[in-house]
PDB file of N, CA and C in Angstrom:
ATOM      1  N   UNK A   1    -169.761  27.568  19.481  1.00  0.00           N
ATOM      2  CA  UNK A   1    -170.452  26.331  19.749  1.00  0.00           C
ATOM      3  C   UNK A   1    -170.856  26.251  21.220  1.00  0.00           C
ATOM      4  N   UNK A   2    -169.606  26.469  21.911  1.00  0.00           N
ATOM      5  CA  UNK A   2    -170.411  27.179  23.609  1.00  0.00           C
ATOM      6  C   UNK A   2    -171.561  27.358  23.699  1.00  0.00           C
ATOM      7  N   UNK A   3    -171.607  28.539  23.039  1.00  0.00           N
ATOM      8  CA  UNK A   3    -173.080  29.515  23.465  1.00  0.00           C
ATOM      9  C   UNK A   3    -174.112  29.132  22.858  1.00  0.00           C
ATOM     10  N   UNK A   4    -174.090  28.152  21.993  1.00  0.00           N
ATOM     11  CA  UNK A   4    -175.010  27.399  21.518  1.00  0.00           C
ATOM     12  C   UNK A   4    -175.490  26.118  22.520  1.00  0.00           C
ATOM     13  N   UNK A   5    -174.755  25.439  22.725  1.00  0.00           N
ATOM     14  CA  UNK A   5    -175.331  24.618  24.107  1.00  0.00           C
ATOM     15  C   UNK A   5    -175.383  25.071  25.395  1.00  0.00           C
ATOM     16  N   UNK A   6    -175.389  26.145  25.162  1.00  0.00           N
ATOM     17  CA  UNK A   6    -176.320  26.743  26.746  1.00  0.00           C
ATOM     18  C   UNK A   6    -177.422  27.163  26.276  1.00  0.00           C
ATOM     19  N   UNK A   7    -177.886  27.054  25.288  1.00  0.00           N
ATOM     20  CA  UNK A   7    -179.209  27.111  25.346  1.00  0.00           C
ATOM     21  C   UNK A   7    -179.933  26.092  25.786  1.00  0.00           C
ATOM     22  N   UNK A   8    -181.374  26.078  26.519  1.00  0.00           N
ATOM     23  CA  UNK A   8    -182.193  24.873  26.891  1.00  0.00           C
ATOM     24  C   UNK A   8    -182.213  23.983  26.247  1.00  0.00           C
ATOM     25  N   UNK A   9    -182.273  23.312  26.154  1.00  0.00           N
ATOM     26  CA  UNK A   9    -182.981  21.794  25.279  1.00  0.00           C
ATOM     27  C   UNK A   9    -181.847  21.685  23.767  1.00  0.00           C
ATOM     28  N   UNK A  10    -180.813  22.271  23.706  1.00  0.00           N
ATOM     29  CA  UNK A  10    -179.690  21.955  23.350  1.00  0.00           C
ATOM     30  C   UNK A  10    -178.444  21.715  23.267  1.00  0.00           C
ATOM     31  N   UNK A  11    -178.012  20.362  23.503  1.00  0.00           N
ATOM     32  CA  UNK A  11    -176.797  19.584  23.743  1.00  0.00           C
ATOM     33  C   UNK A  11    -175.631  20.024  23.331  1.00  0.00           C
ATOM     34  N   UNK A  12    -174.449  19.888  23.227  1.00  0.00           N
ATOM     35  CA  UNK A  12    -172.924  19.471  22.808  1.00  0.00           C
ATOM     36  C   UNK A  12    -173.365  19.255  21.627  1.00  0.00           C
ATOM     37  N   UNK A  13    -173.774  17.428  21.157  1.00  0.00           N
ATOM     38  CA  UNK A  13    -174.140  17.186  20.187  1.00  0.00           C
ATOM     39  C   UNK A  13    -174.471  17.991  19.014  1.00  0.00           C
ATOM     40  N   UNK A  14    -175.814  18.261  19.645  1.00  0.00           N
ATOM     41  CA  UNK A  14    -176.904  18.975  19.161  1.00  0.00           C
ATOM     42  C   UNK A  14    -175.992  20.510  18.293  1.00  0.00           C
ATOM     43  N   UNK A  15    -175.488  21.131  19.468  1.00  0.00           N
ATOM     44  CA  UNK A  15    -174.529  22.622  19.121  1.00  0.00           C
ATOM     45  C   UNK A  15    -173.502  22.124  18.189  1.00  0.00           C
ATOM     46  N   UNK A  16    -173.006  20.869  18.117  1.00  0.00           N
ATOM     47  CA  UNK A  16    -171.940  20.456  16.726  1.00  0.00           C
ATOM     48  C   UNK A  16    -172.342  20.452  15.379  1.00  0.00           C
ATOM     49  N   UNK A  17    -173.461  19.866  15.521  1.00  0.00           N
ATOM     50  CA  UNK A  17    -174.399  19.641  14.161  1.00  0.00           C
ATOM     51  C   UNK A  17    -174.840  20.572  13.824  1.00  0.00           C
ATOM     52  N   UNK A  18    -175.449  22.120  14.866  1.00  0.00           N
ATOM     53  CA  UNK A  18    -175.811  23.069  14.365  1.00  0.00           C
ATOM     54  C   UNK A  18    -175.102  23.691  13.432  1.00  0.00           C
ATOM     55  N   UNK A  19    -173.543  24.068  13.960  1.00  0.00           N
ATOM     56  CA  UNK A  19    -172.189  24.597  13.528  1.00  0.00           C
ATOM     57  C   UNK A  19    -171.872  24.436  12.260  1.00  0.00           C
ATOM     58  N   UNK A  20    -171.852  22.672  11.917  1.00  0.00           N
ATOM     59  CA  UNK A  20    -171.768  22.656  10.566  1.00  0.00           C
ATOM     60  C   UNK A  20    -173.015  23.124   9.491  1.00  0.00           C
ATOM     61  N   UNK A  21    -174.143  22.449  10.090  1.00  0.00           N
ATOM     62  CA  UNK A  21    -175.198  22.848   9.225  1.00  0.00           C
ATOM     63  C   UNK A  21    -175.078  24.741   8.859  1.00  0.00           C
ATOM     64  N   UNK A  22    -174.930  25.445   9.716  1.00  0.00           N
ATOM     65  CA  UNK A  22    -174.424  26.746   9.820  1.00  0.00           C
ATOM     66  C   UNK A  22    -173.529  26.986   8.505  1.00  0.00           C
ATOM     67  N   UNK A  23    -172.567  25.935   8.612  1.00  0.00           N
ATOM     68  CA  UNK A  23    -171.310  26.117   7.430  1.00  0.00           C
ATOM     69  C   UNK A  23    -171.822  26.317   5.964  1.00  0.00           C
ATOM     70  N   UNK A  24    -172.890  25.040   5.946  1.00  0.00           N
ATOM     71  CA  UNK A  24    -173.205  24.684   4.720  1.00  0.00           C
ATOM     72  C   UNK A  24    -174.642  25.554   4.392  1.00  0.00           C
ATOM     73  N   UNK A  25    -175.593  26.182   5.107  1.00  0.00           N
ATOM     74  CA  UNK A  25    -176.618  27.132   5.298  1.00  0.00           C
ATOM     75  C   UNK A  25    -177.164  27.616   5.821  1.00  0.00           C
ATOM     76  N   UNK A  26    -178.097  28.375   5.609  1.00  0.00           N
ATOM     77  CA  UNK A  26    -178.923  28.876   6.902  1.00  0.00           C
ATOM     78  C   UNK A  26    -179.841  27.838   7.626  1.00  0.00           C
ATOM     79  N   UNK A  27    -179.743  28.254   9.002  1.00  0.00           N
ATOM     80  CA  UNK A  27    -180.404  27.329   9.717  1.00  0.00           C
ATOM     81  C   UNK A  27    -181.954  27.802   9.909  1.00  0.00           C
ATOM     82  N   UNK A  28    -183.146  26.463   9.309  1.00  0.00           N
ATOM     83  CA  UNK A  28    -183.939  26.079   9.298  1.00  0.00           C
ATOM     84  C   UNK A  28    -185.168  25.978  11.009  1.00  0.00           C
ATOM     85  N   UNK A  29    -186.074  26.510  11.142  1.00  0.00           N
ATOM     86  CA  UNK A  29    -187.391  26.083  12.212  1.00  0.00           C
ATOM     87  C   UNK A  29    -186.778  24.269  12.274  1.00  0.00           C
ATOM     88  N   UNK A  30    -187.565  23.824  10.749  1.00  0.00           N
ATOM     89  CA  UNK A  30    -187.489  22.045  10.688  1.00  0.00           C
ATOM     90  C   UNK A  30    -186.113  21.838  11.180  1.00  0.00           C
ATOM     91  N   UNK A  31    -184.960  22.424  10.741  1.00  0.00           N
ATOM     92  CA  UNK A  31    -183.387  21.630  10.769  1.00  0.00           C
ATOM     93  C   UNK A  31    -183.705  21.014  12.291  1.00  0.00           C
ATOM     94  N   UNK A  32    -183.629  22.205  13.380  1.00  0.00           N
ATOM     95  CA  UNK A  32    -183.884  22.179  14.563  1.00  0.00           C
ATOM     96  C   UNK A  32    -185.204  21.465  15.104  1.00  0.00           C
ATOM     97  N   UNK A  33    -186.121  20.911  14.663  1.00  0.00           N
ATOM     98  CA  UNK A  33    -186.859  19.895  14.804  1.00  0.00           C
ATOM     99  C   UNK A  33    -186.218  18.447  14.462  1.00  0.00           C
ATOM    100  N   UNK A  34    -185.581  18.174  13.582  1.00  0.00           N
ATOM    101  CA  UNK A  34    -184.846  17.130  12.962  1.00  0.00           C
ATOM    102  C   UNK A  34    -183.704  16.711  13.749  1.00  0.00           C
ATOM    103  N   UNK A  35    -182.959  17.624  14.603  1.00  0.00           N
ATOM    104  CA  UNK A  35    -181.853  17.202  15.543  1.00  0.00           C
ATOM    105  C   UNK A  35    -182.817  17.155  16.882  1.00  0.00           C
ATOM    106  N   UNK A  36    -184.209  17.196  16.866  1.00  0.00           N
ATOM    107  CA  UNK A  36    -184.814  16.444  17.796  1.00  0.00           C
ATOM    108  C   UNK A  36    -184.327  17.341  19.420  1.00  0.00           C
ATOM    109  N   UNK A  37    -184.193  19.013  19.105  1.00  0.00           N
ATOM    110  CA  UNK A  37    -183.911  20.075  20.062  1.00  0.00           C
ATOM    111  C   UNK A  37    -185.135  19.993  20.930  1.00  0.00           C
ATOM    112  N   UNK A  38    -185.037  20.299  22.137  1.00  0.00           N
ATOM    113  CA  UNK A  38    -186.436  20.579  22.999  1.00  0.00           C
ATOM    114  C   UNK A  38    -186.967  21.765  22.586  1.00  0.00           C
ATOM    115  N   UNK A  39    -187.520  21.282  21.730  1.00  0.00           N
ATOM    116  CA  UNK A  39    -188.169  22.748  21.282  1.00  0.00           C
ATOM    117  C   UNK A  39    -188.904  23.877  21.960  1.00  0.00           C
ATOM    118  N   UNK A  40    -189.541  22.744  23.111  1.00  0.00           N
ATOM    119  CA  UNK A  40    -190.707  23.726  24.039  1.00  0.00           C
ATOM    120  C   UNK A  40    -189.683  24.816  24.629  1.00  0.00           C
ATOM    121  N   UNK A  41    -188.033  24.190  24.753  1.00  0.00           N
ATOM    122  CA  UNK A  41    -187.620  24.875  25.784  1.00  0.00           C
ATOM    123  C   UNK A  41    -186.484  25.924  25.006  1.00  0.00           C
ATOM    124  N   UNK A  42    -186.518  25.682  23.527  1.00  0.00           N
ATOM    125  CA  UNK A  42    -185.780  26.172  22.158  1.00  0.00           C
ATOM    126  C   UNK A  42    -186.352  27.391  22.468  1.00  0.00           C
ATOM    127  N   UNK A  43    -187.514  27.626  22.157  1.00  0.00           N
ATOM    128  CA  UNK A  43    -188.625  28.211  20.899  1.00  0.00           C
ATOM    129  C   UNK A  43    -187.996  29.785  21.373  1.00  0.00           C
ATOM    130  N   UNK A  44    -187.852  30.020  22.584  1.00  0.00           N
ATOM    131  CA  UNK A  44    -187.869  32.190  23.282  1.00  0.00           C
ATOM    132  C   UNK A  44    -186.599  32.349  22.585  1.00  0.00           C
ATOM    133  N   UNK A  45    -185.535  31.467  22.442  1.00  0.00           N
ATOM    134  CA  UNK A  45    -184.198  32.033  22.747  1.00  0.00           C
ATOM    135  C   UNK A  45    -183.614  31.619  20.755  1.00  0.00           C
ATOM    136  N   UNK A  46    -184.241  30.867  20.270  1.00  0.00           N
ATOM    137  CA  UNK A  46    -183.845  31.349  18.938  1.00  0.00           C
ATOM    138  C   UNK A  46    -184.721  32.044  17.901  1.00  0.00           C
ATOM    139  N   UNK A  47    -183.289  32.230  17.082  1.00  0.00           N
ATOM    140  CA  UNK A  47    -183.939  33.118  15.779  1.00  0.00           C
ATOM    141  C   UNK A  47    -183.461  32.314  14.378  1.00  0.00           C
ATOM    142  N   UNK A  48    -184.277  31.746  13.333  1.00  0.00           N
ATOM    143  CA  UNK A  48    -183.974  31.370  12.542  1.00  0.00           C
ATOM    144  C   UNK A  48    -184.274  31.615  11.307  1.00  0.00           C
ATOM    145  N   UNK A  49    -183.914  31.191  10.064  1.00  0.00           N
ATOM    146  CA  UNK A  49    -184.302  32.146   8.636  1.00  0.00           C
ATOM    147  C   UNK A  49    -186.151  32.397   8.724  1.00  0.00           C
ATOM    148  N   UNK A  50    -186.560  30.970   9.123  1.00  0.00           N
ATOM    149  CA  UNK A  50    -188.103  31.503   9.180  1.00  0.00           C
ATOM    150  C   UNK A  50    -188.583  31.492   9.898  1.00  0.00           C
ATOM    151  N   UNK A  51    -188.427  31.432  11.689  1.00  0.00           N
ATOM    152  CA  UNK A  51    -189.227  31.567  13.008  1.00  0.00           C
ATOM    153  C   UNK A  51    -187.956  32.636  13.488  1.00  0.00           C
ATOM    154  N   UNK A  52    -189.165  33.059  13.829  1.00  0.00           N
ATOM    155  CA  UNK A  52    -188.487  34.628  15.206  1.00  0.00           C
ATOM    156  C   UNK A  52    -189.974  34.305  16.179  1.00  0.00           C
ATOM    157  N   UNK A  53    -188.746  34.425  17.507  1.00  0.00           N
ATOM    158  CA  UNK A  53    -190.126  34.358  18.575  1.00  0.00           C
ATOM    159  C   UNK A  53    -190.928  34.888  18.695  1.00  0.00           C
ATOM    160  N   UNK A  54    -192.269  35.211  19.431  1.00  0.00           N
ATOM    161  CA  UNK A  54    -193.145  36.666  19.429  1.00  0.00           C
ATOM    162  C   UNK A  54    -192.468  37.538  20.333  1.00  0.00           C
ATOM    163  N   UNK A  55    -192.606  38.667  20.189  1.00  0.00           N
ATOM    164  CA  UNK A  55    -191.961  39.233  21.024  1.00  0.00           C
ATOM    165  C   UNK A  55    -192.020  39.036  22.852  1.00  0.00           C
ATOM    166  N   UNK A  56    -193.353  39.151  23.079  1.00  0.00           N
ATOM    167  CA  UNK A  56    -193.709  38.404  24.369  1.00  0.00           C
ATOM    168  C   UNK A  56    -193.108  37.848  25.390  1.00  0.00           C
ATOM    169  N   UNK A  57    -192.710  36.726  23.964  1.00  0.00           N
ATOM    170  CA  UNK A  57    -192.085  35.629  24.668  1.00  0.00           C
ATOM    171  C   UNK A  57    -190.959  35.473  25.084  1.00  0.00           C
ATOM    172  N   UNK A  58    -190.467  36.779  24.662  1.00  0.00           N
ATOM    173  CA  UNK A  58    -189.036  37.173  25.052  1.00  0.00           C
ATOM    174  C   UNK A  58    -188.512  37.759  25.955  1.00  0.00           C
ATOM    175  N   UNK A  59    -189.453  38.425  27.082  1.00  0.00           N
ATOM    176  CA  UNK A  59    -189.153  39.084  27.848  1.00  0.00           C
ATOM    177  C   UNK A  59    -189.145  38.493  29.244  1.00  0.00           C
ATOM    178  N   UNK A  60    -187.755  39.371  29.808  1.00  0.00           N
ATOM    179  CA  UNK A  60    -187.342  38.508  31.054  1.00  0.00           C
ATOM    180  C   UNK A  60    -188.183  37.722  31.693  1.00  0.00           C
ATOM    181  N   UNK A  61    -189.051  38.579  32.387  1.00  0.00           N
ATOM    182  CA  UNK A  61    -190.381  38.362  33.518  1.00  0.00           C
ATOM    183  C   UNK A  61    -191.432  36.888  32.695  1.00  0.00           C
ATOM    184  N   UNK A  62    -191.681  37.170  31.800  1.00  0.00           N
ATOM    185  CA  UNK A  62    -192.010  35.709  30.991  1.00  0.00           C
ATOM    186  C   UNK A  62    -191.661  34.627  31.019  1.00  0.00           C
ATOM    187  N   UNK A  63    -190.033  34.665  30.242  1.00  0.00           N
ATOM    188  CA  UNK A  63    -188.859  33.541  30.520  1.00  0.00           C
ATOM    189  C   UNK A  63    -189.177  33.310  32.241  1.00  0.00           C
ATOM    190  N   UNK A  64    -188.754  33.900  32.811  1.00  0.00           N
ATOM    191  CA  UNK A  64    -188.781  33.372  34.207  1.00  0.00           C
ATOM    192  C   UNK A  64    -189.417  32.538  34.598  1.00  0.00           C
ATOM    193  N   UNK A  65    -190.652  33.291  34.416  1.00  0.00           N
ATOM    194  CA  UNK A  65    -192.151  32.033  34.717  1.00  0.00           C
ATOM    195  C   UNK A  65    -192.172  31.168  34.122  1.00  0.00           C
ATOM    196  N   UNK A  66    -191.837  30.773  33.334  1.00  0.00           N
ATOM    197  CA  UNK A  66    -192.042  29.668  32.379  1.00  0.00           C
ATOM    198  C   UNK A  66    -191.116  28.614  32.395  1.00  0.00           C
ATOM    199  N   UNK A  67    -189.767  28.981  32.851  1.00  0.00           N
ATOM    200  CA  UNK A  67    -189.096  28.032  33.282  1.00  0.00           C
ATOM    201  C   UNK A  67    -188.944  28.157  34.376  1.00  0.00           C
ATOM    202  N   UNK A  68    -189.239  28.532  35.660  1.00  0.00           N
ATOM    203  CA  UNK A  68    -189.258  28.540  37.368  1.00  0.00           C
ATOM    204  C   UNK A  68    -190.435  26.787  37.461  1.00  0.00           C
ATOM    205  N   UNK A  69    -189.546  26.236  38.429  1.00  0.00           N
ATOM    206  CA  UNK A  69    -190.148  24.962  39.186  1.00  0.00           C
ATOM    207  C   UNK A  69    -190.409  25.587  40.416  1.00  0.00           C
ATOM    208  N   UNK A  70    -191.773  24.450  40.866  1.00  0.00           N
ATOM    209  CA  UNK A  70    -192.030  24.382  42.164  1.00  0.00           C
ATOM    210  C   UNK A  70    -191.182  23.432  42.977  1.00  0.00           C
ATOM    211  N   UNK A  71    -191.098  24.716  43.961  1.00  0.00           N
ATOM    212  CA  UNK A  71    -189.546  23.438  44.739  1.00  0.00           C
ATOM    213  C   UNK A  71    -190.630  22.454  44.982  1.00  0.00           C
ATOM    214  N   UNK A  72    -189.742  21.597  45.508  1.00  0.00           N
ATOM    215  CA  UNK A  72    -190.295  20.066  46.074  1.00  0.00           C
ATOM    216  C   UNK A  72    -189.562  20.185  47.360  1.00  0.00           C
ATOM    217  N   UNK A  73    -190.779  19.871  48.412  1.00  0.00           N
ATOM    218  CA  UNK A  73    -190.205  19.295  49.948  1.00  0.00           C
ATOM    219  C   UNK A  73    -189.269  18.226  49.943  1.00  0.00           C
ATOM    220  N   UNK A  74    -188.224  17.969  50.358  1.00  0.00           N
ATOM    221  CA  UNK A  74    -187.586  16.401  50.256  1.00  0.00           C
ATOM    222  C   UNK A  74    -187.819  16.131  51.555  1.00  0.00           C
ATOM    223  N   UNK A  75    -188.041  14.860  51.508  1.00  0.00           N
ATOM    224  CA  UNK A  75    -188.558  13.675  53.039  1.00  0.00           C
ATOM    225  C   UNK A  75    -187.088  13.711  53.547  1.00  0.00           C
ATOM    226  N   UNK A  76    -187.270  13.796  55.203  1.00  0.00           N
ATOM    227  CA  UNK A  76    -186.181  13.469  56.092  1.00  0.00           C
ATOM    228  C   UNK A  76    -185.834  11.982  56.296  1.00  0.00           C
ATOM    229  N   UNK A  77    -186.517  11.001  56.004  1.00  0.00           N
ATOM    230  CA  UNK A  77    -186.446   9.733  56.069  1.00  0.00           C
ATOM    231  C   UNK A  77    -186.339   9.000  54.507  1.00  0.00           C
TER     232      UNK A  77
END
């Protein structure tokens, strides 16, 4: 359940509900729309009975960019 909420855009919560749903079947694209996961930030890092990422989208140098922010200056005052 750990290693399930280290993924992006999924919670504690979120990784409890997966667990059981897990118990009772395979986990679903929709299930994981339905517990309302950040999907934008889901989508590279899972695999489910009917979505697998593109491959692409999987690779380090990708991930990186895609989640790297532009720092922000913070004001001295």
């Amino acid at each position: 359940m750990r290693m399930i909420a280290r993924v992006l855009g999924i919670g504690m919560c979120n990784a409890k509900r997966i667990v059981e749903l897990r118990r009772a079947r395979r986990v679903r694209y929709q299930d994981l729309v339905r517990l309302r996961c950040g999907m934008e930030k889901v989508k590279p890092f899972v695999v489910t009975e009917d979505y697998r990422p593109p491959l692409r989208e999987v690779q380090s140098d990708h991930l990186r960019r895609a989640r790297a922010t532009d720092p922000v200056q913070l004001s001295l005052i």
